[in-house]
Protein backbone atom coordinates (compact mmCIF):
# COMPACT_ATOMS: atom_id res chain seq x y z
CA UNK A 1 14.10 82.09 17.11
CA UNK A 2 9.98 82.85 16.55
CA UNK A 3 9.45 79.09 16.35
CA UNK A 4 8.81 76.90 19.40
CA UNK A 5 8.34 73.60 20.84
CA UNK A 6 4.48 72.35 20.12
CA UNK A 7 2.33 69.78 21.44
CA UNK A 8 -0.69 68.15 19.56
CA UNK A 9 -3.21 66.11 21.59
CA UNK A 10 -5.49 65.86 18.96
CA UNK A 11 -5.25 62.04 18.31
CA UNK A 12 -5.82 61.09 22.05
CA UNK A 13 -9.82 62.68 21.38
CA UNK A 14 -10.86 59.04 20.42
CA UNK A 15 -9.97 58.54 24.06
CA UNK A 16 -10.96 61.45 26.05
CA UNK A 17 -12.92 64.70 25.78
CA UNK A 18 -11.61 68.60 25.77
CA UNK A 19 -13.24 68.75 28.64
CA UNK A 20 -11.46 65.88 30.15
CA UNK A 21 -7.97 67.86 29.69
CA UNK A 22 -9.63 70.86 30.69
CA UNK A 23 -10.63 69.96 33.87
CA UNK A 24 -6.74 69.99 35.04
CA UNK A 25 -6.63 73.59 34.40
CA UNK A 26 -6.80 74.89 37.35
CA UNK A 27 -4.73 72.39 39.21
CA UNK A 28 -2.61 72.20 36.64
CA UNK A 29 -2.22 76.08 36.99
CA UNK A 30 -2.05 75.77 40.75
CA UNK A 31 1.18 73.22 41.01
CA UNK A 32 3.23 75.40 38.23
CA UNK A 33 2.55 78.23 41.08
CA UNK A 34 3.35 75.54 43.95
CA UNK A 35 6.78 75.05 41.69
CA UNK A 36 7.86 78.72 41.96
CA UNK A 37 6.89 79.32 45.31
CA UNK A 38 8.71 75.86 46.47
CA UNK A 39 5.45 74.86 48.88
CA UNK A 40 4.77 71.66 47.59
CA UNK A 41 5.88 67.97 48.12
CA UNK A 42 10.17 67.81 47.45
CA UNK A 43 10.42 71.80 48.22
CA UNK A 44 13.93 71.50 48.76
CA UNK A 45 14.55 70.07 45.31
CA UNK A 46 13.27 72.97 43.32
CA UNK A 47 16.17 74.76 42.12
CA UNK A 48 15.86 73.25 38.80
CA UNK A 49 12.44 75.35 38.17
CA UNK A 50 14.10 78.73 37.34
CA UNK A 51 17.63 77.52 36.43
CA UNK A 52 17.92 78.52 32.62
CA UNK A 53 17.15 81.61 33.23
CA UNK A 54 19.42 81.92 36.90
CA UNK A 55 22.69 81.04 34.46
CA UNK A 56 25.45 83.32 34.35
CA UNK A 57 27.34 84.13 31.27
CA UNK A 58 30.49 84.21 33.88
CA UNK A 59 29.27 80.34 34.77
CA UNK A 60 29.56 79.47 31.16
CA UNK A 61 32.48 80.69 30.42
CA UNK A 62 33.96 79.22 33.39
CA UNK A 63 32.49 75.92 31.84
CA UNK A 64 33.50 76.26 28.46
CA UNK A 65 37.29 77.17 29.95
CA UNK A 66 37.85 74.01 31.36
CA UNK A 67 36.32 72.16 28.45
CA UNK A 68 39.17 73.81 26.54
CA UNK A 69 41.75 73.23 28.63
CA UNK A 70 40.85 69.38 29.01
CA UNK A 71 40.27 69.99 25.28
CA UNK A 72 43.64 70.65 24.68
CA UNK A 73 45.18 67.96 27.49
CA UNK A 74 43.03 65.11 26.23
CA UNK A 75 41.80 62.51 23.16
CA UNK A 76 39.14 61.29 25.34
CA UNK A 77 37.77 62.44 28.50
CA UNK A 78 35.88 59.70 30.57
CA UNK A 79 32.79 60.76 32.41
CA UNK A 80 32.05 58.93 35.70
CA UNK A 81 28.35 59.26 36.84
CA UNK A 82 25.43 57.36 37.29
CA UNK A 83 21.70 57.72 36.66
CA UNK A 84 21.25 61.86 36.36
CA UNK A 85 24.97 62.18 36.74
CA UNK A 86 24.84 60.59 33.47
CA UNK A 87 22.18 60.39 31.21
CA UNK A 88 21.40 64.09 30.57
CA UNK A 89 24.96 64.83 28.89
CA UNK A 90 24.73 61.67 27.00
CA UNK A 91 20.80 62.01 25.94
CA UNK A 92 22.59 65.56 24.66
CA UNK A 93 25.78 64.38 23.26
CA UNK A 94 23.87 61.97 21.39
CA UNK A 95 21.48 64.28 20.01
CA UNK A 96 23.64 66.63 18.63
CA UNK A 97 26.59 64.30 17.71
CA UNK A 98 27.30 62.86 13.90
CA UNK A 99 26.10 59.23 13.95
CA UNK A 100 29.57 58.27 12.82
CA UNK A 101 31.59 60.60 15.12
CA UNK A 102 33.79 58.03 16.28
CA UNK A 103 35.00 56.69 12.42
CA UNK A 104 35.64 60.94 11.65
CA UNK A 105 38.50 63.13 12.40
CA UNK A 106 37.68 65.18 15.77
CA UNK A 107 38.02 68.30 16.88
CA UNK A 108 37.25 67.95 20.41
CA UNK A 109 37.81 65.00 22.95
CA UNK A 110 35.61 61.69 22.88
CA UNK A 111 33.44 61.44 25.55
CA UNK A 112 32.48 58.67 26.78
CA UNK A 113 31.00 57.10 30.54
CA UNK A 114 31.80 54.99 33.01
CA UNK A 115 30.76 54.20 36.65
CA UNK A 116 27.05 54.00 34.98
CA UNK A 117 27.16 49.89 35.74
CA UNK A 118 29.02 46.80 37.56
CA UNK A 119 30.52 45.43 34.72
CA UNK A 120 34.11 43.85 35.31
CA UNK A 121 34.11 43.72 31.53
CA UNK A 122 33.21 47.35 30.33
CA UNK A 123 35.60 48.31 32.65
CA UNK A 124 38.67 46.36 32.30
CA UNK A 125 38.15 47.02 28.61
CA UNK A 126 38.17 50.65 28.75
CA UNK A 127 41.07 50.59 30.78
CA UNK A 128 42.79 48.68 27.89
CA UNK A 129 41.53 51.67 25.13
CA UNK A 130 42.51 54.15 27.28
CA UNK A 131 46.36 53.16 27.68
CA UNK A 132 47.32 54.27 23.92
CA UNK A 133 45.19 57.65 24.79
CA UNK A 134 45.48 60.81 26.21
CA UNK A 135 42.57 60.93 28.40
CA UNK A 136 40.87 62.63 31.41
CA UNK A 137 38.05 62.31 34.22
CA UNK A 138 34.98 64.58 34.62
CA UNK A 139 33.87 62.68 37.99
CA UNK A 140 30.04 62.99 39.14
CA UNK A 141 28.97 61.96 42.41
CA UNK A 142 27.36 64.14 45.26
CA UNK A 143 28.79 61.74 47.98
CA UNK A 144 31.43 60.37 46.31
CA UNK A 145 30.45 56.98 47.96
CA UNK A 146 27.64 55.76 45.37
CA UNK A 147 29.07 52.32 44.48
CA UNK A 148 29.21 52.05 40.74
CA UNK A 149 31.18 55.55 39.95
CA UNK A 150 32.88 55.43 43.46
CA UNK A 151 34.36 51.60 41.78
CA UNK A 152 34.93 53.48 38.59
CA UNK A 153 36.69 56.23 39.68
CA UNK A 154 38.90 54.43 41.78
CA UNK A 155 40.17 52.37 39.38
CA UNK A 156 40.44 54.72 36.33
CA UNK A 157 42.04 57.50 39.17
CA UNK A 158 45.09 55.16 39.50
CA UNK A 159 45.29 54.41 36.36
CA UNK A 160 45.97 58.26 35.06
CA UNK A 161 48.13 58.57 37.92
CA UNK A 162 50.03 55.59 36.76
CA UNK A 163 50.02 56.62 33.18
CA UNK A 164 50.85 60.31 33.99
CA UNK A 165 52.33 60.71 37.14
CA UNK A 166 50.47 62.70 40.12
CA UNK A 167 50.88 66.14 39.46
CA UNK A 168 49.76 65.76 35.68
CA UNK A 169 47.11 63.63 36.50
CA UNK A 170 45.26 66.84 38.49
CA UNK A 171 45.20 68.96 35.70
CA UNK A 172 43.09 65.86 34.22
CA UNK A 173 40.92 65.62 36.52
CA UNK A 174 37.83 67.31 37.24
CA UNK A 175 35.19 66.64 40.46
CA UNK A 176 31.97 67.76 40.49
CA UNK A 177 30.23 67.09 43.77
CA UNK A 178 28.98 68.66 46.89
CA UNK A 179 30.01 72.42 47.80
CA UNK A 180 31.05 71.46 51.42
CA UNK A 181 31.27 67.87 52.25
CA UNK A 182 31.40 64.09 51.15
CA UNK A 183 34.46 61.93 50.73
CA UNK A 184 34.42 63.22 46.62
CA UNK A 185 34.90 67.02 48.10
CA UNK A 186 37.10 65.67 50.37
CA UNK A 187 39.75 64.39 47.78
CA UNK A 188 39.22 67.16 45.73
CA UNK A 189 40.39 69.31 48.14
CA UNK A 190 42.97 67.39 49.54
CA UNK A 191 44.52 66.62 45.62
CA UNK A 192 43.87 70.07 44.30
CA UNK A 193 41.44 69.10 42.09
CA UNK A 194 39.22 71.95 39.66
CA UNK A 195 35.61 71.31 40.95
CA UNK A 196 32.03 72.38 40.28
CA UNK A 197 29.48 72.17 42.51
CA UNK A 198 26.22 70.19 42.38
CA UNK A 199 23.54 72.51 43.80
CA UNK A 200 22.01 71.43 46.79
CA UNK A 201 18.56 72.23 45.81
CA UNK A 202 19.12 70.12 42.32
CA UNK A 203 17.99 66.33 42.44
CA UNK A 204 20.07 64.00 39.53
CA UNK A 205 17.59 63.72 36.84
CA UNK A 206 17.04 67.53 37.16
CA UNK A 207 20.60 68.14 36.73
CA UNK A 208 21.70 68.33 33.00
CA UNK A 209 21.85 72.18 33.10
CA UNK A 210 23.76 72.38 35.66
CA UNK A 211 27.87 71.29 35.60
CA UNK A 212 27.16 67.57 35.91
CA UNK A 213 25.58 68.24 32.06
CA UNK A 214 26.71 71.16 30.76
CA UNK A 215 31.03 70.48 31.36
CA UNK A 216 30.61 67.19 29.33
CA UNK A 217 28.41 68.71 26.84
CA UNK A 218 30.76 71.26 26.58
CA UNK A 219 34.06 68.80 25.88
CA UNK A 220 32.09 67.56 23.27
CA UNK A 221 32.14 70.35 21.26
CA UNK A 222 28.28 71.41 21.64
CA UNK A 223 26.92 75.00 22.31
CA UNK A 224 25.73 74.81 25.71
CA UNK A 225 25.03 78.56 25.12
CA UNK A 226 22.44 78.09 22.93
CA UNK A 227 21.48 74.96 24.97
CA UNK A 228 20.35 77.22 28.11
CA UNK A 229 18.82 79.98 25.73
CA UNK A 230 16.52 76.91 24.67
CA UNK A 231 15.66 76.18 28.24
CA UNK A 232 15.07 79.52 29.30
CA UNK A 233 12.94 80.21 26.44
CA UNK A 234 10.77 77.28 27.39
CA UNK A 235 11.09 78.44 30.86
CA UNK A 236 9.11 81.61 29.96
CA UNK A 237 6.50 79.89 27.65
CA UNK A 238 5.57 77.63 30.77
CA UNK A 239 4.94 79.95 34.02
CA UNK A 240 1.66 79.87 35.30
CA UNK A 241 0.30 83.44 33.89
CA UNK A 242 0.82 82.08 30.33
CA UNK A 243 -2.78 80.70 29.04
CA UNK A 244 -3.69 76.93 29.97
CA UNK A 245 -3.65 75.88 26.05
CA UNK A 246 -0.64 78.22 25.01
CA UNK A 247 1.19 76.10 27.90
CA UNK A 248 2.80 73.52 25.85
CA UNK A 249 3.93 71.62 29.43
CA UNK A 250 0.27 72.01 30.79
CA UNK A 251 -1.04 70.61 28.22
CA UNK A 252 1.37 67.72 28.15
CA UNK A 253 0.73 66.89 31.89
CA UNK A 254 -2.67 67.04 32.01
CA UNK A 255 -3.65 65.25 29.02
CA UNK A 256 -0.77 62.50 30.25
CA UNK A 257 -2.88 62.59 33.36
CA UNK A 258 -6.32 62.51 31.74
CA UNK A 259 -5.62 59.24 29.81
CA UNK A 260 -3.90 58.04 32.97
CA UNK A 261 -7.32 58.15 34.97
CA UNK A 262 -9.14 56.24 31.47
CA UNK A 263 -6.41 53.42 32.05
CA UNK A 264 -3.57 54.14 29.99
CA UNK A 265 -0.88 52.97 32.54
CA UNK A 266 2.17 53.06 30.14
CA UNK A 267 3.20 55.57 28.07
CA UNK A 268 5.85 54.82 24.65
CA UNK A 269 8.02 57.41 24.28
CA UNK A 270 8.57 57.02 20.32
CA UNK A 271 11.23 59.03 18.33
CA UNK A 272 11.87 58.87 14.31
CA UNK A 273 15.46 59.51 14.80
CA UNK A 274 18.35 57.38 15.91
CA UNK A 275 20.03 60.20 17.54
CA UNK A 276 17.06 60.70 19.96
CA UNK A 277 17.51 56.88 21.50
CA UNK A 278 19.99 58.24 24.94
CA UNK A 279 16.95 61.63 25.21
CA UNK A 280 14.36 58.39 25.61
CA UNK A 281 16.72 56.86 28.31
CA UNK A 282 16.37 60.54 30.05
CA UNK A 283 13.02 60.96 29.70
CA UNK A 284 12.54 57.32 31.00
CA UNK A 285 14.83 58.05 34.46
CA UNK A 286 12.70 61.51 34.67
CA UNK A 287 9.33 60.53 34.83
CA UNK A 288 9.83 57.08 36.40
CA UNK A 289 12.11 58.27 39.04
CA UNK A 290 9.39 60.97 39.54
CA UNK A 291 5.85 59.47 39.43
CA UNK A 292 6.89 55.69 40.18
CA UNK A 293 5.64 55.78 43.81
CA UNK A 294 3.11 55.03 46.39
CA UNK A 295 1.59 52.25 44.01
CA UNK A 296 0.70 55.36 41.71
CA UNK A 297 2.17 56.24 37.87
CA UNK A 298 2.60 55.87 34.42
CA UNK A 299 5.15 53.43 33.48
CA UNK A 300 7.68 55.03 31.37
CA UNK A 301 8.89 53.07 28.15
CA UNK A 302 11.14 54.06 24.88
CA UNK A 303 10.81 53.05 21.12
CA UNK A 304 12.95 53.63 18.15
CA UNK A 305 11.06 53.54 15.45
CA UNK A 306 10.64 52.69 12.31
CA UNK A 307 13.36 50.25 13.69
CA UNK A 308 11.30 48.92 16.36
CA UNK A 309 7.94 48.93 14.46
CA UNK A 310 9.92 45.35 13.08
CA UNK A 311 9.92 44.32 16.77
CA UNK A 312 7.51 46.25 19.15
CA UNK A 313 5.35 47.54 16.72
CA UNK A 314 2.80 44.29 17.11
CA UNK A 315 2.49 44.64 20.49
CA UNK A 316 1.59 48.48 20.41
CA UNK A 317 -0.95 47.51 17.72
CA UNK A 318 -2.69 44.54 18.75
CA UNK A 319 -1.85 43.91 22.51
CA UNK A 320 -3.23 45.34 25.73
CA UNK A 321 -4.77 48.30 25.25
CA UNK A 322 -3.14 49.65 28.41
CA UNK A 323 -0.72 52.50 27.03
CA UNK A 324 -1.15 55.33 25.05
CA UNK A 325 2.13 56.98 22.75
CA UNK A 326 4.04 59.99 22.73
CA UNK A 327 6.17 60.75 19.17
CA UNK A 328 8.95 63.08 19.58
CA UNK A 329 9.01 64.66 16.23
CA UNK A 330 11.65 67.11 14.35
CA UNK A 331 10.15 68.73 11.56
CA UNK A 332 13.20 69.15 9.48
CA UNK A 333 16.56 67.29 9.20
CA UNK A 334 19.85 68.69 9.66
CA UNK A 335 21.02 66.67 6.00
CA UNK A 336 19.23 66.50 2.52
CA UNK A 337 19.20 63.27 0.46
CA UNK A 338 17.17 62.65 -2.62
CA UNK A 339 16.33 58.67 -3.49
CA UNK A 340 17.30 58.12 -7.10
CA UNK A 341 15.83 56.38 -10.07
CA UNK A 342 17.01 53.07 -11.15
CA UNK A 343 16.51 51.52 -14.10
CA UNK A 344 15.82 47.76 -13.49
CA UNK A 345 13.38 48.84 -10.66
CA UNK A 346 13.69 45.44 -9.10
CA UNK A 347 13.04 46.68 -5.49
CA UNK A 348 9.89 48.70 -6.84
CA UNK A 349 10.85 51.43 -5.46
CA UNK A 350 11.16 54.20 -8.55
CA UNK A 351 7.98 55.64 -7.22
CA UNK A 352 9.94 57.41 -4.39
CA UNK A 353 12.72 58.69 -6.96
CA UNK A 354 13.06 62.43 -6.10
CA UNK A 355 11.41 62.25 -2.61
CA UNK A 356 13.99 62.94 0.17
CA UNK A 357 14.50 60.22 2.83
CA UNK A 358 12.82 62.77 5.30
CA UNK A 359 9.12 62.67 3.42
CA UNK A 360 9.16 59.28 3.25
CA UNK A 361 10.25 59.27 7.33
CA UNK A 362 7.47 62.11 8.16
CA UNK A 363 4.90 59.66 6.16
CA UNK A 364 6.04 55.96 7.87
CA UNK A 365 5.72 58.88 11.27
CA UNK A 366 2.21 59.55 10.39
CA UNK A 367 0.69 56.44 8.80
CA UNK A 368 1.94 54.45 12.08
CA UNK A 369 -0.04 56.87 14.16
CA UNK A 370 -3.26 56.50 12.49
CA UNK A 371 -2.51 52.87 12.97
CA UNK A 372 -1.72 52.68 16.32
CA UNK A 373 -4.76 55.21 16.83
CA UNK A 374 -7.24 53.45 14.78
CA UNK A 375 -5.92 50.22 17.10
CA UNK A 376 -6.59 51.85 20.39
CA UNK A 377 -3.60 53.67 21.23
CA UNK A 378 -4.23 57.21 21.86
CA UNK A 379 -1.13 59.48 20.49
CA UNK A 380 0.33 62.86 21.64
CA UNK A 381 2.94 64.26 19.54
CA UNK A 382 5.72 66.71 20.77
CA UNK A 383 7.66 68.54 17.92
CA UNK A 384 10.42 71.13 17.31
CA UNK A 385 11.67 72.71 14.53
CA UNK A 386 15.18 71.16 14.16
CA UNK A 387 17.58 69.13 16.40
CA UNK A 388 20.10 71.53 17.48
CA UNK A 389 20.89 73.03 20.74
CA UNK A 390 18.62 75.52 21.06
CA UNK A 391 15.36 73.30 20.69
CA UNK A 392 17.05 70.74 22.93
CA UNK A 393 17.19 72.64 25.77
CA UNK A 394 13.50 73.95 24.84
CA UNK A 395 12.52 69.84 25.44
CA UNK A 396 14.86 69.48 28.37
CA UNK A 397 12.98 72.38 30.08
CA UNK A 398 9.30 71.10 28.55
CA UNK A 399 9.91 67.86 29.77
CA UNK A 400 10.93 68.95 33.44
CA UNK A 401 8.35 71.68 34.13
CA UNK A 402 5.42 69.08 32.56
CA UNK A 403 6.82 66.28 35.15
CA UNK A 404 6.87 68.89 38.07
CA UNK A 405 3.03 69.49 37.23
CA UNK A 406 2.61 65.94 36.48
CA UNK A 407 4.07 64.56 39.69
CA UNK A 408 1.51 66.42 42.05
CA UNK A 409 -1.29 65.88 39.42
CA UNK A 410 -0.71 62.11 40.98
CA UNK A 411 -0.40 63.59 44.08
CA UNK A 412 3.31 62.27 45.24
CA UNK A 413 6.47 63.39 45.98
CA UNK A 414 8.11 63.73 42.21
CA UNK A 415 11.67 64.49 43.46
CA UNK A 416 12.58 61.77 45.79
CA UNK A 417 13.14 58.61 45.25
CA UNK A 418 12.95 56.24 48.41
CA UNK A 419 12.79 53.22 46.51
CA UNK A 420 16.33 53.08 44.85
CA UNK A 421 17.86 52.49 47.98
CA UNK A 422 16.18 48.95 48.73
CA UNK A 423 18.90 47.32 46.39
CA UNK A 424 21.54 49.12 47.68
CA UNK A 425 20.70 47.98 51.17
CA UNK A 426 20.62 44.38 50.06
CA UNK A 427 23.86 44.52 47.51
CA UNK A 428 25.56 45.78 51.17
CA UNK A 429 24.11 43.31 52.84
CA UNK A 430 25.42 40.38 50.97
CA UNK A 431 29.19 42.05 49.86
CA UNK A 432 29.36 41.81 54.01
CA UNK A 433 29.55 45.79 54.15
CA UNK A 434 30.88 47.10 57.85
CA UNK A 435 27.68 48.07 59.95
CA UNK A 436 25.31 45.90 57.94
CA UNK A 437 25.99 42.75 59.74
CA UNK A 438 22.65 42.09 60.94
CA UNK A 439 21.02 42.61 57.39
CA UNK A 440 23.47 40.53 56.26
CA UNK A 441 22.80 37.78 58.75
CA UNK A 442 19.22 38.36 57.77
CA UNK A 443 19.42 38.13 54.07
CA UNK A 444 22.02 35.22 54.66
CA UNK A 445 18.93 33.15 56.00
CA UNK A 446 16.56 34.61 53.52
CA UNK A 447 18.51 32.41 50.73
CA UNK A 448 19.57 29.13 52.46
């Protein structure tokens, strides 16, 4: 495929100069080295940086073989995963899924996730859906001890055992989790579970094109083939010997970072496509799991639009002038659909007969972005040719690389993330958790 991802920062020039961006280049150049050589901040979470083009055809066909074979075992197979574990196969899913997959006659099993909340509800009422089913478990957890899949997969385990019988249930079953220890390898082991492993040198939100994304993506039906090809494409367009503006991901990151220093704190994530809603929720966990420290970064937020321009829309064209906006565009649809004439007229709308639904998308696309520039919101747009697999995994990969180079742009560390554990600790505390006695003495007092 000749035609690539491309990035146009054209309508942010109201806001900053050329030179502005330009004066990233070399650090901008510097950290994609930093990447590849693995000696910057996070340097043992850097396996993600050359993974497209590390895959194996022998790993994806291993994949794709168990897909089958839960393919053929199951109606729906239940993913169990949180955060990372999570959101990458259903940002994916998503994408490349009908909009009304679920009210169709399917080929391949339903996924669908839990252990991605709390909620006694969601839960009990899958369990009730998934009694008159043939189903299965992809399980996702590194530790195996992370609360919300841990409570997930606990339940739902005994449940297929109940429903059919131990020995059955293992074929139905798949962990994937740490090569060599954690109570998840553990029970794998001990139960004879199939397994993948999560790489050690992988963080979550880095992790879609690895197992924990590509087996789900796979069950689903999608070509996680061409997925990879996509990424490892963009992998090559992005190394630090390819030219500063040929570098779609430079470009990206430093221009982010350019309007970040002019006081654009927040940054709207806008797509024109429903299907694109679960890639916002990725890109959201990405670059606010990844910049969101030391009292530094840009605040990651999501829009659907035109939906949301009947809800958000006001406040991105009239309120603080704090963020700037970044459309994710698809130049051409998968469908065609002509509006026709109609005689009466009554909704006035005869002027559109014989335009497809797509121009008049592409023009609602462009005449909010003048808007929301001409009302002080600078605009970058990221677009690809088509939603399908390959261009997805081209934007996986953009997005990654550009919030590697973004991350030390801001100077932190973009693949830890010290702060999630703060509710954890306090969620122990008060549950009474073994060895947190004294937090939970503390906390006890905190509230009285």
């Amino acid at each position: 495929m000749s035609e690539n991802l491309k990035v146009d920062y054209s309508k942010t020039l109201n806001f900053i100069s050329n030179a502005d961006i330009l004066a990233y280049k070399d650090a901008v150049k510097q950290n994609i080295t930093t990447l590849y050589k693995g000696t910057g901040k996070g340097s043992d979470f850097l396996g993600w940086v050359n993974l497209p083009s590390s895959i194996s055809a022998n790993e994806l066909n291993d994949i794709k073989a168990t897909a089958k074979q839960l393919g053929e075992l199951c109606e729906v197979v239940v993913v169990i995963g949180i955060g990372g574990s999570y959101l990458g196969a259903k940002a994916v899913i998503d994408a490349l899924s009908d909009n009304f997959a679920q009210l169709k006659p399917r080929k391949n099993p339903l996924v669908i996730f839990a252990g991605q909340n709390i909620s006694e509800d969601y839960l009990t009422e899958l369990q009730s859906v998934l009694k008159t089913r043939k189903w299965g478990i992809i399980v996702i957890s590194k530790s195996g001890t992370t609360t919300e899949p841990a409570i997930a997969f606990r339940v739902l385990k005994a449940d297929c055992e109940a429903q059919f019988g131990k020995a059955e249930s293992v074929k139905r079953i798949v962990a994937i989790t740490d090569a060599k220890k954690g109570a998840l390898r553990t029970l794998a082991n001990q139960e004879g579970y199939k397994t993948y492993v999560i790489p050690d040198n992988v963080g979550g939100r880095f992790s879609v094109l690895t197992p924990v994304g590509l087996l789900p993506i796979a069950v689903a039906g999608f070509d996680i083939d061409q997925l990879v090809k996509g990424a490892a494409d963009m992998e090559k367009s992005t190394t630090a010997d390819i030219d500063f503006e040929k570098n779609p991901a430079a470009v990206y990151a430093a221009t982010r970072n350019a309007l970040y220093r002019k006081g654009k704190g927040i940054e709207i994530t806008a797509n024109y496509n429903p299907k694109l809603h679960y890639f916002a929720e990725w890109w959201k966990q990405l670059y606010g799991e990844s910049e969101g420290k030391e009292l530094k970064g840009i605040f990651p937020a999501s829009v659907d639009f035109t939906s949301d321009l009947h809800s958000m829309g006001q406040y991105i064209q009239q309120g603080q002038r704090c963020l700037f906006e970044t459309v994710i565009s698809i130049d051409k649809p998968n469908s065609s659909l002509q509006i026709s004439s109609d005689e009466k007229n009554l909704d006035g709308l005869n002027f559109l007969a014989g335009k497809h639904i797509d121009e008049v998308n592409k023009m609602a696309e462009l005449g909010t972005i003048l808007a929301h520039v001409d009302g002080g919101v600078p605009n970058i747009r990221v677009s690809i040719p088509q939603l399908n697999a390959y261009y997805l995994g081209q934007l996986i990969y953009f997005y990654e690389i550009a919030c590697g180079i973004s991350g030390y742009l801001l100077d932190v560390n973009p693949f830890d993330q010290p702060g999630v554990e703060a509710y954890k600790k306090n969620m122990f505390a008060l549950l009474d958790k073994p060895g947190y006695e004294a937090e939970s003495k503390a906390i006890k007092e905190k509230l009285k």
